[in-house]
Structure formats: C-alpha cells, structure tokens
Protein backbone atom coordinates (compact mmCIF):
# COMPACT_ATOMS: atom_id res chain seq x y z
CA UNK A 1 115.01 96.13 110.48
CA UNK A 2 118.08 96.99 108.26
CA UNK A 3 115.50 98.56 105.12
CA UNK A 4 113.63 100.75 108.07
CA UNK A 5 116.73 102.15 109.43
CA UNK A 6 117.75 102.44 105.57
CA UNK A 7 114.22 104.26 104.77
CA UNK A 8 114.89 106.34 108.20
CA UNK A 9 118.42 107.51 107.31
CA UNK A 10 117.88 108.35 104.24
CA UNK A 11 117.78 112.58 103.43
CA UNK A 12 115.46 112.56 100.78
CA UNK A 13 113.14 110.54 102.96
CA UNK A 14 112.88 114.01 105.36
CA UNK A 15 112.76 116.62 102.72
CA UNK A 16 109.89 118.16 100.25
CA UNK A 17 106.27 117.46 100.27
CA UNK A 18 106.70 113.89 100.55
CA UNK A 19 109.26 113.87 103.51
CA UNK A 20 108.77 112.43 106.95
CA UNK A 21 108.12 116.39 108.48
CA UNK A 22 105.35 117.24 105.98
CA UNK A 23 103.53 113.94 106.30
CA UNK A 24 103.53 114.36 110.36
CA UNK A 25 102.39 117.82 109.74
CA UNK A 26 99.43 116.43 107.47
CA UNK A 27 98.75 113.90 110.27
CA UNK A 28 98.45 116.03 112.94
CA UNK A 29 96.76 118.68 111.05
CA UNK A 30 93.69 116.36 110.41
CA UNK A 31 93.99 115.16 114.06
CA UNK A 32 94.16 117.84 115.66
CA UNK A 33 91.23 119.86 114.25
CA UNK A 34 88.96 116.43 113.78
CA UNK A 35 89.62 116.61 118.13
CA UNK A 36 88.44 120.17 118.24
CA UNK A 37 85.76 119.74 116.07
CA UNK A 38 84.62 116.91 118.10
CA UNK A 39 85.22 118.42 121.33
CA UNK A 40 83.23 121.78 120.14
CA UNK A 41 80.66 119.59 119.73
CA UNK A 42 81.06 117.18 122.43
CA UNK A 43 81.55 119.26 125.35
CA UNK A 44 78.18 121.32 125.63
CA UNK A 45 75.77 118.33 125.47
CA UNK A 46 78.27 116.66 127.72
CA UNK A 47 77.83 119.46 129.89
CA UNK A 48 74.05 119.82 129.52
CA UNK A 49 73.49 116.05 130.17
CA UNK A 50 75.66 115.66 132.73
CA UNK A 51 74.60 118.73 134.82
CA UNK A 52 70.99 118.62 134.37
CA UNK A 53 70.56 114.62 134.42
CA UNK A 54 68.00 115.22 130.94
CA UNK A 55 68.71 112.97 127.45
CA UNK A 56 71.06 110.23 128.74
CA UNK A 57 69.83 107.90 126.68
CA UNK A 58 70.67 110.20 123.57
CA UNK A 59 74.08 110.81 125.05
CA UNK A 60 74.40 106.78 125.19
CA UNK A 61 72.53 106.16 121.71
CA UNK A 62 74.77 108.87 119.95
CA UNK A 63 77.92 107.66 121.63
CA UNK A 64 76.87 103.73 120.43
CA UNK A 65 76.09 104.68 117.16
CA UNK A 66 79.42 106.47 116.59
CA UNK A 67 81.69 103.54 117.97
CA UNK A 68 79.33 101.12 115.57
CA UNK A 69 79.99 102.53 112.23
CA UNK A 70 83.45 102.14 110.41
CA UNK A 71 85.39 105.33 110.08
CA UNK A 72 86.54 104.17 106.68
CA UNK A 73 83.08 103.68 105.60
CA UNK A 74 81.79 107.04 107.03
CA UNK A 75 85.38 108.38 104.38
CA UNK A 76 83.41 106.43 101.60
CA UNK A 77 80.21 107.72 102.11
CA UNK A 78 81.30 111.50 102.29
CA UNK A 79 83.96 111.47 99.26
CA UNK A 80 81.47 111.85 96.66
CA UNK A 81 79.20 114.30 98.77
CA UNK A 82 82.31 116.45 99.33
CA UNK A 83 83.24 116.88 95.65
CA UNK A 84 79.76 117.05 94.43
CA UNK A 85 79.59 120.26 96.53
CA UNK A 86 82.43 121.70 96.16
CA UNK A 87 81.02 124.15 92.63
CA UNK A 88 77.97 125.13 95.21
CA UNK A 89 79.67 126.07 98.54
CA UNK A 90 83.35 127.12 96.75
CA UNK A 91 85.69 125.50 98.48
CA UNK A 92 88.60 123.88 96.72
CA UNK A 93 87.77 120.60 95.03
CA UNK A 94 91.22 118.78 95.91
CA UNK A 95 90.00 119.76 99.85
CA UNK A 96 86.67 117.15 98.66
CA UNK A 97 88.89 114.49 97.46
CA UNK A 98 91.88 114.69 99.84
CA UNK A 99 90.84 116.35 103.21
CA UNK A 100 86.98 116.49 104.08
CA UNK A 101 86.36 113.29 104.30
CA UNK A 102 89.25 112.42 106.45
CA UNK A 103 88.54 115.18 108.84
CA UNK A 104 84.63 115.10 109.14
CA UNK A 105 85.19 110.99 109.51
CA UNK A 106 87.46 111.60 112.47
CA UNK A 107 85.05 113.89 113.87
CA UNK A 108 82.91 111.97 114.39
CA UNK A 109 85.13 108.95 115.44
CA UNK A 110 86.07 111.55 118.14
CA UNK A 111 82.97 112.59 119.64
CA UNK A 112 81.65 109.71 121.71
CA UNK A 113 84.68 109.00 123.88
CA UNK A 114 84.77 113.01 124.56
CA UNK A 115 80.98 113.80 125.26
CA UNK A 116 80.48 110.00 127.22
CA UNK A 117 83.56 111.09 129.60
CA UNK A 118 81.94 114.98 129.70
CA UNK A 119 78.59 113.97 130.88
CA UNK A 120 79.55 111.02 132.92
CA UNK A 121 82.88 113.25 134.62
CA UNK A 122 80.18 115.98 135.81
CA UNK A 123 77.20 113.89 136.54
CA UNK A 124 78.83 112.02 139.01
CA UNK A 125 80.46 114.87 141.16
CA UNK A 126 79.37 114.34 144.71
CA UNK A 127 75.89 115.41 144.51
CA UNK A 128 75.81 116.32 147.71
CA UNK A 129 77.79 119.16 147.23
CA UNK A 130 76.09 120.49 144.15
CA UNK A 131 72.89 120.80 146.22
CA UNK A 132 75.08 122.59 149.37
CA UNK A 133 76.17 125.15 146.68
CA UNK A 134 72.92 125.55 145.53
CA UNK A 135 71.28 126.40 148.86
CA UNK A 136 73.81 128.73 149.13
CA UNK A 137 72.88 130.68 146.43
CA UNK A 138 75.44 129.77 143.28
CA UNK A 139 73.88 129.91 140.17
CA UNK A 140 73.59 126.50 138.14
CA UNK A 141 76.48 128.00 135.39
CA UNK A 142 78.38 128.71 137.95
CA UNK A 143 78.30 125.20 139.95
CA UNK A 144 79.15 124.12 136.55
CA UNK A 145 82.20 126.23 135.80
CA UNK A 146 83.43 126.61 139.00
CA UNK A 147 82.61 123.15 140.86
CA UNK A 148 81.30 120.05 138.52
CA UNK A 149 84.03 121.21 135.53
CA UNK A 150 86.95 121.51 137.21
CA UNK A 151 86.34 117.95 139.70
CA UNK A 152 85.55 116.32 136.17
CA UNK A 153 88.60 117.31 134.27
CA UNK A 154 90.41 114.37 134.90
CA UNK A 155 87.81 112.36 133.48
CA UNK A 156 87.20 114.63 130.62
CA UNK A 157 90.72 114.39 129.75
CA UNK A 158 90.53 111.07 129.73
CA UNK A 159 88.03 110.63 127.17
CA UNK A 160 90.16 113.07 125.16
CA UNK A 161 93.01 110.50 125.64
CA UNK A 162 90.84 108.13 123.90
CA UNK A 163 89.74 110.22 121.15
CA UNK A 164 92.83 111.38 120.27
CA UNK A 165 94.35 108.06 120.08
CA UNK A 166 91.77 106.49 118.15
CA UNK A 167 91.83 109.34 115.93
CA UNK A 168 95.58 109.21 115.19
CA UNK A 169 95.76 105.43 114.63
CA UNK A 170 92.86 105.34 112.04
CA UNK A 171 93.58 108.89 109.90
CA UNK A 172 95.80 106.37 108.25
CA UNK A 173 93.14 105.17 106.14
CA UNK A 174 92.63 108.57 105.02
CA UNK A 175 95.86 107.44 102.25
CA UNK A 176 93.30 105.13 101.02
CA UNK A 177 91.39 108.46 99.18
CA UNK A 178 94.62 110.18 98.51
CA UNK A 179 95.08 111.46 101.99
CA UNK A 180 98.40 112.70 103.02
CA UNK A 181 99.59 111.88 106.52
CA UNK A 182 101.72 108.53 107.46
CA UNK A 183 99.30 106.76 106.50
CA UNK A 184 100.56 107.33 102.99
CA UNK A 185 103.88 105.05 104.05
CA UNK A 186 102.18 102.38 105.17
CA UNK A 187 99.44 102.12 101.99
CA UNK A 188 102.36 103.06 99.62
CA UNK A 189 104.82 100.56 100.84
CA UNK A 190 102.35 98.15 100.14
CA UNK A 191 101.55 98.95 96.59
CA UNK A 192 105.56 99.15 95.96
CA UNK A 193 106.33 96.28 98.43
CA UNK A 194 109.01 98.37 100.25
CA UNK A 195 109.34 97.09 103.40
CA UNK A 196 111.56 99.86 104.81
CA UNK A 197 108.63 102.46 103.76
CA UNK A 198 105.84 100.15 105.54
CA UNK A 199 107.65 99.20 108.54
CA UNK A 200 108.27 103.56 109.18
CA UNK A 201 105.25 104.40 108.26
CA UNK A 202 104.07 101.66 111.45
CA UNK A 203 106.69 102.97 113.72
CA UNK A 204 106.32 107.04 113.11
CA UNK A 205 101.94 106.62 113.80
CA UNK A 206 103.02 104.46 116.93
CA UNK A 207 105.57 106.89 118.18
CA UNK A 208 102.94 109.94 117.48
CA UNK A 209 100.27 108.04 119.19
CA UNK A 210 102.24 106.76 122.11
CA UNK A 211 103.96 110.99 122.83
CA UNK A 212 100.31 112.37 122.69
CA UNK A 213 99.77 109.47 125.25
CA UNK A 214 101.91 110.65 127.28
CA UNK A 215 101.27 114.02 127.21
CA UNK A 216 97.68 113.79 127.71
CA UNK A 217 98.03 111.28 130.65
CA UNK A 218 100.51 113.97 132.18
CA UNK A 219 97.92 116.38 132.02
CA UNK A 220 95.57 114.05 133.16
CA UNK A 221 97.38 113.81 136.50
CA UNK A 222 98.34 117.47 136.71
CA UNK A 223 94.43 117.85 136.76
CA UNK A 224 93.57 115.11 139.30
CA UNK A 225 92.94 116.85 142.94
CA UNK A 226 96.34 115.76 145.22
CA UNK A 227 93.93 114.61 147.67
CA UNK A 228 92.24 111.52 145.25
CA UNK A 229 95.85 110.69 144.10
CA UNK A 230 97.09 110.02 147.54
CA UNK A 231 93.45 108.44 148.10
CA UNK A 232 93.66 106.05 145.15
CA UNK A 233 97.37 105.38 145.62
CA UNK A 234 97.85 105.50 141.11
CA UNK A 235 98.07 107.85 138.57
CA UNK A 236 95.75 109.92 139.79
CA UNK A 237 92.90 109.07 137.18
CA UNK A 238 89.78 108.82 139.67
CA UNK A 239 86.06 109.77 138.62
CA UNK A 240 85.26 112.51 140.83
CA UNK A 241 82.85 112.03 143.96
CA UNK A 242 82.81 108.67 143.59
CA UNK A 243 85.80 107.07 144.64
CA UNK A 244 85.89 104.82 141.36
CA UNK A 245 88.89 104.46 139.73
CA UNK A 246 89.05 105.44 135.79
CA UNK A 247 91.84 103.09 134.41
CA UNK A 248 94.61 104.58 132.44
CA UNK A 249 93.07 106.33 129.03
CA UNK A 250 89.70 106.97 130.42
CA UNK A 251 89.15 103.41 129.27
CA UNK A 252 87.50 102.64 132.65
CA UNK A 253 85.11 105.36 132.36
C-alpha cells in the first residue's frame, strides 16, 4: 500500500505523455469508440431481429461466437494485417502497431452484449400492443421508434453496461502490442517489478470501470418507466412487457 500511494503522489507520475491523465485519455479513447463502433453495428440488426422476429439464430450464433474467441487473440491475429496495410490504404503505420488492433478487438468484444440486449429488449415488448398500434394504422418504423425502442431502453442500456465494462477491463492487454492506456502500468510494473506502478495501474482500470458503472446504471434507471420500478420494487432494470426482472448490468438479460 505505502509504494501505490508513493506511485500516486508522485508529480511526475501525472505529467507528460506517460502521466496518469494521458494514459486515461488513451484508455477511454479506445473504449469509447470500440462501444460506438460496436453499437453502430449492433443496434440495427438488433433492431431488425428483434422487431421483425427473422435471423435469431444468427443474432445468437454471432453473439456466441464473439464471447468464444479471446480478445487478445483476435489483437494477435489483426497486428500483422494492420501494418501490412498500412502502405495500401495510407494510414499511419504506428496506428497498425499501436491502435487498430486494440480498437477493432474491442469491437468486436462489444457487439454481442449490445445487439443480444437490442433484439431481445424490443422483441419482447408486450406484443399485444404492437399489434393494437398496428390496427391502428402506425407504420412498422414508427412502432419501432416510438413504442418497442423507447420500452426497451432499459434493457438496451443494459447490454451497453456490459459492453462497456468488458471493454474497459480487457483494453489492458492492448499494452501487450505497445498499446497505451493503463494497461501500460500494470504490464510495465511487471517487467520492472514495481509494485507501486502495478498495484495503480489495478486500482485506476477498477475505479474507471466501476464510475462508468455507475453512470450507466443511473441512466439505466432514469430510462426504466416509473410504473415497472414501483412494480418490481429494485433498480428499476425490468425487460419490458414481460414482467422479468434484468439483474443489475443487463447480466440477467
């Protein structure tokens, strides 16, 4: 405890491109955009799945397939593909050694918590009232933007809960291909067994995961209908027109 309060006290340990700002920075960067990415991607066949009942099992396949393979191994497979390309499409060659991989890797570690909570959020509004709004003349996009997406928010926010955690917790392996981010404390307090450098580089990707967390499960309840709080009696995290509870994170989904 005494050489991470050391580490943490320490100026030079919050200034220049090293420092404890600039490697959060670098962290969220890649999380952030690796979320949107995903969610860009995610959210339309969630949408199209969900609403129109049609390739479930892909939805389930692609989700399955993307929890199965290891996010570090997806980093080793793209590495050389990114720099090899890098002359043909023009982009910086440091971006196919220190950033691509990392980002496309946690794309793709994103997507299946955000499309499985998508389609599952809208396919299970209450039917019922889908086909009321239909006989009444609404036109399917607009059951879908005004009716299935807003009653599955709270389960769509969810799965983004889930994403963005798992996201932020594994971009630390991106320091294993020169990746910036705190990841780089942890793998370089290793390799120089500092324990003070380790031990902050554990407790600043904890902290970040455990605020977005929060944030997200705020939002999560902001979004959940008063009416299914006071049903459900918790949080508020209910999958709409069902009356089954979604535990904490989406996790239940």
């Amino acid at each position: 405890m005494g050489e991470l309060l050391t580490f943490l006290a320490e100026a030079a340990n919050w200034q220049g491109p090293a420092g404890i700002p600039t490697r959060l920075i670098e962290h969220l960067t890649v999380a952030v955009l690796a979320v949107l990415a995903a969610s860009a991607l995610a959210l339309p066949l969630g949408f199209y799945i969900g609403h129109t009942g049609r390739l479930q099992l892909l939805g389930i396949n692609l989700a399955n397939i993307g929890r199965a393979v290891p996010s570090y191994a997806v980093m080793v497979m793209i590495f050389p593909v990114a720099v090899t390309l890098a002359p043909t499409l023009g982009y910086e060659p440091r971006l196919g050694l220190t950033f691509l991989p990392i980002f496309l890797a946690m794309t793709l570690l994103a997507i299946p918590p955000i499309l499985v909570a998508t389609y599952v959020g809208i396919s299970e509004v209450d039917r019922d009232l889908v086909e009321s709004s239909r006989g009444m003349g609404i036109t399917e996009r607009q059951i879908l933007a005004r009716i299935e997406i807003p009653l599955a928010l709270p389960v769509m926010v969810g799965g983004l809960r889930i994403a963005s955690l798992q996201v932020i917790a594994t971009a630390t392996l991106g320091a294993i291909l020169s990746g910036g981010g705190l990841g780089r404390y942890i793998l370089d307090g290793i390799s120089r067994n500092d324990d003070g450098m380790l031990l902050a580089g554990v407790l600043l990707v904890t902290l970040l995961a455990l605020g977005t967390d929060v944030l997200l499960a705020a939002l999560q309840r902001y979004l959940t209908p008063p009416g299914v709080r006071i049903a459900t009696g918790q949080a508020g995290e209910q999958t709409p027109g069902t009356g089954q509870t979604s535990e904490v994170g989406g996790a239940g989904i």
